[in-house]
Protein backbone atom coordinates (compact mmCIF):
# COMPACT_ATOMS: atom_id res chain seq x y z
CA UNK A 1 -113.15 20.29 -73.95
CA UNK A 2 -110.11 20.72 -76.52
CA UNK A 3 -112.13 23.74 -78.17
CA UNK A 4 -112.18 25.25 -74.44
CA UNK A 5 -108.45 24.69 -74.04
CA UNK A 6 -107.65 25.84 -77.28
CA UNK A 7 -109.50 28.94 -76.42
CA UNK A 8 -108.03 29.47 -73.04
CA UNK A 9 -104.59 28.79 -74.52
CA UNK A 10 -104.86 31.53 -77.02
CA UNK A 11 -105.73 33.80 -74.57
CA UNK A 12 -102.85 33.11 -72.20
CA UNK A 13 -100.72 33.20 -75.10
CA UNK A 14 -101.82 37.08 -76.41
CA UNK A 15 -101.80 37.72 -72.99
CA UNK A 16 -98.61 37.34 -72.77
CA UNK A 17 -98.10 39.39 -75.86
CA UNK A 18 -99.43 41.96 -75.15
CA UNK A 19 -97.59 42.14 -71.66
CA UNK A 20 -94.52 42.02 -73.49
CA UNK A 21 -95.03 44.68 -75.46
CA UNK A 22 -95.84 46.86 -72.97
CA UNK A 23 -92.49 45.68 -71.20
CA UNK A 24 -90.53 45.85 -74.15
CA UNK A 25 -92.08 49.52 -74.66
CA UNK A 26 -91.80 50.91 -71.35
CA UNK A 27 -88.13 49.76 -71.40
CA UNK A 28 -87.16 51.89 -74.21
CA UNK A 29 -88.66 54.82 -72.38
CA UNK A 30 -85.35 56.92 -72.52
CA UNK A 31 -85.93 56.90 -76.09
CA UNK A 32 -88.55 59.31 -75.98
CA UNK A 33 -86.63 62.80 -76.43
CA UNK A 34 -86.24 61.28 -79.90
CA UNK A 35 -89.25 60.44 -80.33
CA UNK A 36 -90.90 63.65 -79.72
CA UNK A 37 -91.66 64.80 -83.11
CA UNK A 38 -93.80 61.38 -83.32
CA UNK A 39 -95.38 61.36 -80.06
CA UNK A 40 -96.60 64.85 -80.51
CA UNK A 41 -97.72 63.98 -84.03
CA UNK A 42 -99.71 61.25 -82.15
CA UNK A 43 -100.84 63.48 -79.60
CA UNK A 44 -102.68 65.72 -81.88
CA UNK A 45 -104.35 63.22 -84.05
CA UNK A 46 -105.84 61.03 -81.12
CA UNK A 47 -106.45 64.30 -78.88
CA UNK A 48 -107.80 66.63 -81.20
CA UNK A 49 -109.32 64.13 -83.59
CA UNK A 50 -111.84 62.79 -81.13
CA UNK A 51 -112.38 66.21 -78.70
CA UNK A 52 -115.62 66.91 -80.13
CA UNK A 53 -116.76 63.15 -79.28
CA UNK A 54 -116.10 63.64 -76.00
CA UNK A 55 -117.28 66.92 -75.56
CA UNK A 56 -120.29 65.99 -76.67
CA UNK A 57 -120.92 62.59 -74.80
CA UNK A 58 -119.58 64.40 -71.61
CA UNK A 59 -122.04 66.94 -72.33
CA UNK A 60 -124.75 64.54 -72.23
CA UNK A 61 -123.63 62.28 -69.98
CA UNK A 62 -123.69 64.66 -66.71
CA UNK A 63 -126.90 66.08 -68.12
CA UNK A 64 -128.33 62.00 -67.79
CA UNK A 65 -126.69 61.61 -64.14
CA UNK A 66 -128.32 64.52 -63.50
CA UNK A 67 -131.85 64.40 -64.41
CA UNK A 68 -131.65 60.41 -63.15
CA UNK A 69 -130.40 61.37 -59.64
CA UNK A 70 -132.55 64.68 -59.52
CA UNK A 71 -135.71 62.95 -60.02
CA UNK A 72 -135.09 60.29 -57.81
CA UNK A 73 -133.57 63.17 -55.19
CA UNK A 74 -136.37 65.70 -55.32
CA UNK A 75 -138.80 62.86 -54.03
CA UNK A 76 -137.45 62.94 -51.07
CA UNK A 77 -136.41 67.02 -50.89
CA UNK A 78 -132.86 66.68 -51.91
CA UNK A 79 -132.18 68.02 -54.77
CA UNK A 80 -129.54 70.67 -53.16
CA UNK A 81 -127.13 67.38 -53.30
CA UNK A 82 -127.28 66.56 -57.35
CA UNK A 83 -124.07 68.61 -57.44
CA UNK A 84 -122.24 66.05 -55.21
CA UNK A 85 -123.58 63.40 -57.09
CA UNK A 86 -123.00 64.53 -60.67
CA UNK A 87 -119.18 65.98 -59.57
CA UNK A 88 -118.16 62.72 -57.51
CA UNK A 89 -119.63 60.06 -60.57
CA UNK A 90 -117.69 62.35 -63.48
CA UNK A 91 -114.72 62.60 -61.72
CA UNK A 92 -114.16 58.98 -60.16
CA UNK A 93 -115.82 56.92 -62.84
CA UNK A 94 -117.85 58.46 -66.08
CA UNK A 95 -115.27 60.54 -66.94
CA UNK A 96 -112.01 58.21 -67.14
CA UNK A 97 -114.51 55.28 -68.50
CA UNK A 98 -116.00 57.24 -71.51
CA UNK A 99 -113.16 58.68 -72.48
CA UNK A 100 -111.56 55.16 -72.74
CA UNK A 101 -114.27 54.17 -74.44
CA UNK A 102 -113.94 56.84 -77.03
CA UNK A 103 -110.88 56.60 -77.53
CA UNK A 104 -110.96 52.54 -77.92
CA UNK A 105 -113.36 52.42 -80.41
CA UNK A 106 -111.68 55.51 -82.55
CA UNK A 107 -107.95 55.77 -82.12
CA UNK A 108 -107.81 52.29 -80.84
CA UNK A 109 -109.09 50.77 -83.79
CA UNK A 110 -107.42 53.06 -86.02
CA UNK A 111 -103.71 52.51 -83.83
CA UNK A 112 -104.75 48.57 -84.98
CA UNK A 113 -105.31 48.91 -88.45
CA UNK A 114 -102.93 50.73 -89.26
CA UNK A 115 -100.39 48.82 -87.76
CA UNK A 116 -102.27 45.46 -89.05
CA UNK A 117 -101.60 46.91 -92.45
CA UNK A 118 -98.24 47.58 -92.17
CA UNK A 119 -97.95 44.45 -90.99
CA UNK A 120 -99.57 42.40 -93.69
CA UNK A 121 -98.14 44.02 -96.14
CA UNK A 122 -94.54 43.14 -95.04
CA UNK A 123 -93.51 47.03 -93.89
CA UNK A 124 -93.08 45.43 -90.22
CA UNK A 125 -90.63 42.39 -91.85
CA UNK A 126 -88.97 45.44 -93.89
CA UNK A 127 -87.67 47.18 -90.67
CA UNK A 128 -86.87 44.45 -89.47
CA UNK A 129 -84.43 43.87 -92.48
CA UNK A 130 -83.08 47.54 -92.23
CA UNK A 131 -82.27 46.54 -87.93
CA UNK A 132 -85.00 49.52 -86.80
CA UNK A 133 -86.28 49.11 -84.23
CA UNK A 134 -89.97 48.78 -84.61
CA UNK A 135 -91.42 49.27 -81.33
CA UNK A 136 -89.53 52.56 -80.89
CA UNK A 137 -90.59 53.26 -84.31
CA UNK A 138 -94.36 52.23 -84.01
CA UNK A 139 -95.26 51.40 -80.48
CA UNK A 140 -93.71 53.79 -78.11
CA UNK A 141 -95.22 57.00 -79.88
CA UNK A 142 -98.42 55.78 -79.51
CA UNK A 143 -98.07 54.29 -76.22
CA UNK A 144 -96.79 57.43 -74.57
CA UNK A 145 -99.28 59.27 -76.45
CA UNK A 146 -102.04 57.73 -75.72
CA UNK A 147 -101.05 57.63 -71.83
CA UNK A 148 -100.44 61.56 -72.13
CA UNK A 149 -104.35 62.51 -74.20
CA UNK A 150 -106.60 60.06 -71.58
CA UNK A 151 -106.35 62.26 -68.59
CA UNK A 152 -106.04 65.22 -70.43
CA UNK A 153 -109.20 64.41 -72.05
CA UNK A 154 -110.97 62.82 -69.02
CA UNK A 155 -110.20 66.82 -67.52
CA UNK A 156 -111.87 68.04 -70.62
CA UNK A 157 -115.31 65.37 -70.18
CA UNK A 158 -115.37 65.80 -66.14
CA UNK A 159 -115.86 69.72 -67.03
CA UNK A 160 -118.30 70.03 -69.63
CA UNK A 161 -120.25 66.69 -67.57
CA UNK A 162 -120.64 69.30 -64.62
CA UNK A 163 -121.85 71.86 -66.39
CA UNK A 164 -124.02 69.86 -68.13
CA UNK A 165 -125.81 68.62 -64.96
CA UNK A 166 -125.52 71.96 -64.09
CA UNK A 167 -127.79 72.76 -66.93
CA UNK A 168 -130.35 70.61 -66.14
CA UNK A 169 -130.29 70.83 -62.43
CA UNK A 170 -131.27 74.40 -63.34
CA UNK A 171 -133.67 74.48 -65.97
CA UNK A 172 -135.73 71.05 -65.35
CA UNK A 173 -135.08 70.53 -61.20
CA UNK A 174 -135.28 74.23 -59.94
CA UNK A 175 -131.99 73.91 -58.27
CA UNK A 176 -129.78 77.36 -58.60
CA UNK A 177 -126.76 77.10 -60.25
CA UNK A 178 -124.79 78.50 -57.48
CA UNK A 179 -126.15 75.93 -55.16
CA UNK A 180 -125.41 73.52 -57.92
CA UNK A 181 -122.03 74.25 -58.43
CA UNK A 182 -120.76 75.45 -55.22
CA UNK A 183 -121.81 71.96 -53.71
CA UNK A 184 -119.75 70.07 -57.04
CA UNK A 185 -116.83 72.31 -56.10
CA UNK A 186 -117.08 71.38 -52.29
CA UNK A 187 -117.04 67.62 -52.82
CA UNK A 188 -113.89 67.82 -54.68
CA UNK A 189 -112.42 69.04 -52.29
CA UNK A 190 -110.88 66.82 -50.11
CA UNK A 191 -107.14 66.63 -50.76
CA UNK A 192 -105.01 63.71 -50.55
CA UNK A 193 -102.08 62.74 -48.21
CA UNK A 194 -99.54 62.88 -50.61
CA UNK A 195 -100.67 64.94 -53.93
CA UNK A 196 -102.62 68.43 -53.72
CA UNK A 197 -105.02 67.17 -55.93
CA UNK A 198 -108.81 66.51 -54.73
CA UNK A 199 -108.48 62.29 -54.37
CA UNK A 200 -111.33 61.94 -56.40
CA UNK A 201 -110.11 63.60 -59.49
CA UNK A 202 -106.59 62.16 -58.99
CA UNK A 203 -108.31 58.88 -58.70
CA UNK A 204 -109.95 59.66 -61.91
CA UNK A 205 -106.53 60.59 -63.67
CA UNK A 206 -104.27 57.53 -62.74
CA UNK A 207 -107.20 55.57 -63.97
CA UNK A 208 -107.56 57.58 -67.24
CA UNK A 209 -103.69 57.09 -67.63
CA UNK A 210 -103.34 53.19 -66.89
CA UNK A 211 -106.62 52.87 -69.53
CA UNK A 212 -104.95 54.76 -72.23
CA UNK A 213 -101.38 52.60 -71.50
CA UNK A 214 -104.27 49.16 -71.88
CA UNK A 215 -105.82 50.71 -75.18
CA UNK A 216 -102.53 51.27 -76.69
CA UNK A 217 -100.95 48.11 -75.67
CA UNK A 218 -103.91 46.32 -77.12
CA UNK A 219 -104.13 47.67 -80.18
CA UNK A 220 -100.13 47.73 -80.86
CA UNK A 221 -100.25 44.48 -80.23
CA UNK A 222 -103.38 43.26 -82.47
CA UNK A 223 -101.91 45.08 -85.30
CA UNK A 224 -98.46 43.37 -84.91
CA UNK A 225 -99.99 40.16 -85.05
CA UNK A 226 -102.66 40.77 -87.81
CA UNK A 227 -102.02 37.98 -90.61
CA UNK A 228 -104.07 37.41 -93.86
CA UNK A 229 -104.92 40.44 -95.83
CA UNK A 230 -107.46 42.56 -95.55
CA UNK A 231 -109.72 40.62 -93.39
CA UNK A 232 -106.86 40.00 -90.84
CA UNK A 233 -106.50 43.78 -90.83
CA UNK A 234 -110.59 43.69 -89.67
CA UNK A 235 -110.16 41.28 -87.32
CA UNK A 236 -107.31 42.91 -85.41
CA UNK A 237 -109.26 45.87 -85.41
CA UNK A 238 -112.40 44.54 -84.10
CA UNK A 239 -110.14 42.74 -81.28
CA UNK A 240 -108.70 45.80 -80.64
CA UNK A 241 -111.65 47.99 -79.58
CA UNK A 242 -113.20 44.48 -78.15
CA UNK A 243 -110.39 43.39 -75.50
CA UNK A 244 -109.69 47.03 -74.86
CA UNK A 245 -112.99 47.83 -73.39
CA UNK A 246 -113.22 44.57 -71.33
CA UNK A 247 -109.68 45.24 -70.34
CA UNK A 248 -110.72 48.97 -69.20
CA UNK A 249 -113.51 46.99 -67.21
CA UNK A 250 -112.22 44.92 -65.44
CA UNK A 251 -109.49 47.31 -64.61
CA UNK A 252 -111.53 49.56 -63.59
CA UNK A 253 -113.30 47.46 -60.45
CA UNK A 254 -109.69 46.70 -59.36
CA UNK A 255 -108.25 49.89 -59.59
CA UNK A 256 -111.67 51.28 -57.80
CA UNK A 257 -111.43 48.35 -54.69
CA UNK A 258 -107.63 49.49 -54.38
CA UNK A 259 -108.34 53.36 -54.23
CA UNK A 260 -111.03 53.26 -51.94
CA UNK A 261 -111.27 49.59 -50.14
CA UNK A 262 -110.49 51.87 -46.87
C-alpha cells in the first residue's frame, strides 16, 4: 500500500511538473521573435533529421492499411472503397500517431538527454547563476519547434501513406489508380464550419500539434529533472520516449471522442 502511494504520488508530483513547464513556456511566448535563430535551428534538426523515418514508415504504413482492408473488401466486391479507407485512417489517426511516435522515440529522447546532461553536469545551475532565463533559453525553442515540425510532418506521412496504398491497391487488388485516388480525394472533402480545411485532415493537424507540444513538454521536463550522472541522463531519456507515447495515447482517444462524439 505505501509502495502504491509512493508511486501515485510521484506521478501527481511530475505531473505537475511537467504542466508547469508547459505554463511557464507558453507564457514567455512573446519571446519568440528572439528566439528565432534557435527555434529554426530546432526546426531543422528534428524536421529534417527524422524525414526519411517517416517517409518511409508512412510509405509502408498505407501500403499495410491497404492490403489489410483490400483483402478483407474484395470478399465482398468492394474494393472501389480502399481509397476512402486508406485516406480517412492516414489523415485522422496513422498519420498524426506515427509521426508522434517518431518523433518521441528520436528527437524526444534526444530533447531529454541533452537537457539531462546539461543538467547533471551543473550547466542548468550555471544559468541560473548568470539570471538567464533557462526555459527561454532551453525549453521554448524546442517547444515551439516541435509544435511547428508535427503537422508539418504528419502532411508529409498522410501523402506518401496514400500513395502507398495507392500502390498496392493497384498492383496486388486490381483497383485503378484513378478510381483509387479520386475516391481518397473525395472523402477529404468535406469542409468544416469554420476552417476551409477538409475536417478530417484538420482533425489530423490540431492533433499532430497538441502531440508535438506533449513530446516536448515531456522531454524538457525529464531532462530538467535528470539527477545522478550518466545513468540519470538514461533514465530521463527512457521516461521521456515512455510517458510521451502513453501521453500521445491517451490523448489521442480524448481528442478523437471530442472531434467527432457528434
Amino acid at each position: 500500500m505505501k509502495r502504491l502511494t509512493r508511486t501515485l504520488r510521484d506521478f501527481c508530483v511530475e505531473t505537475g511538473f511537467r504542466a508547469a513547464l508547459l505554463g511557464q513556456t507558453i507564457a514567455r511566448v512573446p519571446a519568440i521573435p528572439k528566439r528565432r535563430r534557435l527555434i529554426a535551428d530546432q526546426m531543422v534538426s528534428s524536421g529534417l533529421g527524422v524525414l526519411h523515418v517517416v517517409l518511409l514508415v508512412g510509405l509502408f504504413m498505407g501500403m499495410i492499411v491497404s492490403l489489410q482492408t483490400g483483402i478483407e473488401l474484395s470478399r465482398i466486391g468492394q474494393q472501389d472503397q480502399i481509397g476512402v479507407i486508406v485516406a480517412v485512417s492516414m489523415a485522422r489517426e496513422m498519420g498524426p500517431f506515427i509521426t508522434a511516435t517518431i518523433l518521441a522515440a528520436t528527437v524526444g529522447s534526444a530533447i531529454a538527454a541533452e537537457i539531462g546532461t546539461m543538467a547533471v553536469s551543473e550547466e542548468l545551475a550555471a544559468l541560473e547563476v548568470l539570471s538567464i532565463d533557462r526555459i527561454k533559453l532551453l525549453v521554448l525553442p524546442r517547444v515551439v519547434a516541435l509544435a511547428l515540425m508535427c503537422p508539418m510532418l504528419t502532411v508529409v506521412c498522410d501523402t506518401i501513406g496514400i500513395i502507398g496504398g495507392g500502390l498496392v491497391a493497384q498492383s496486388q487488388l486490381h483497383v485503378g489508380a484513378e478510381l483509387y485516388f479520386d475516391s481518397a480525394f473525395e472523402s477529404l472533402r468535406d469542409l468544416g464550419d469554420t476552417i476551409a480545411l477538409p475536417k478530417d485532415v484538420f482533425a489530423g493537424l490540431v492533433k499532430a500539434f497538441v502531440f508535438g507540444l506533449i513530446i516536448a513538454s515531456i522531454s524538457c521536463a525529464q531532462g530538467l529533472r535528470a539527477r545522478g550522472g550518466a545513468l540519470g541522463v538514461g533514465h530521463a531519456t527512457r521516461g521521456a520516449v515512455r510517458d510521451s507515447i502513453i501521453a500521445v495515447i491517451v490523448s489521442n482517444y480524448f481528442m478523437t471522442w471530442f472531434m467527432y462524439q457528434s
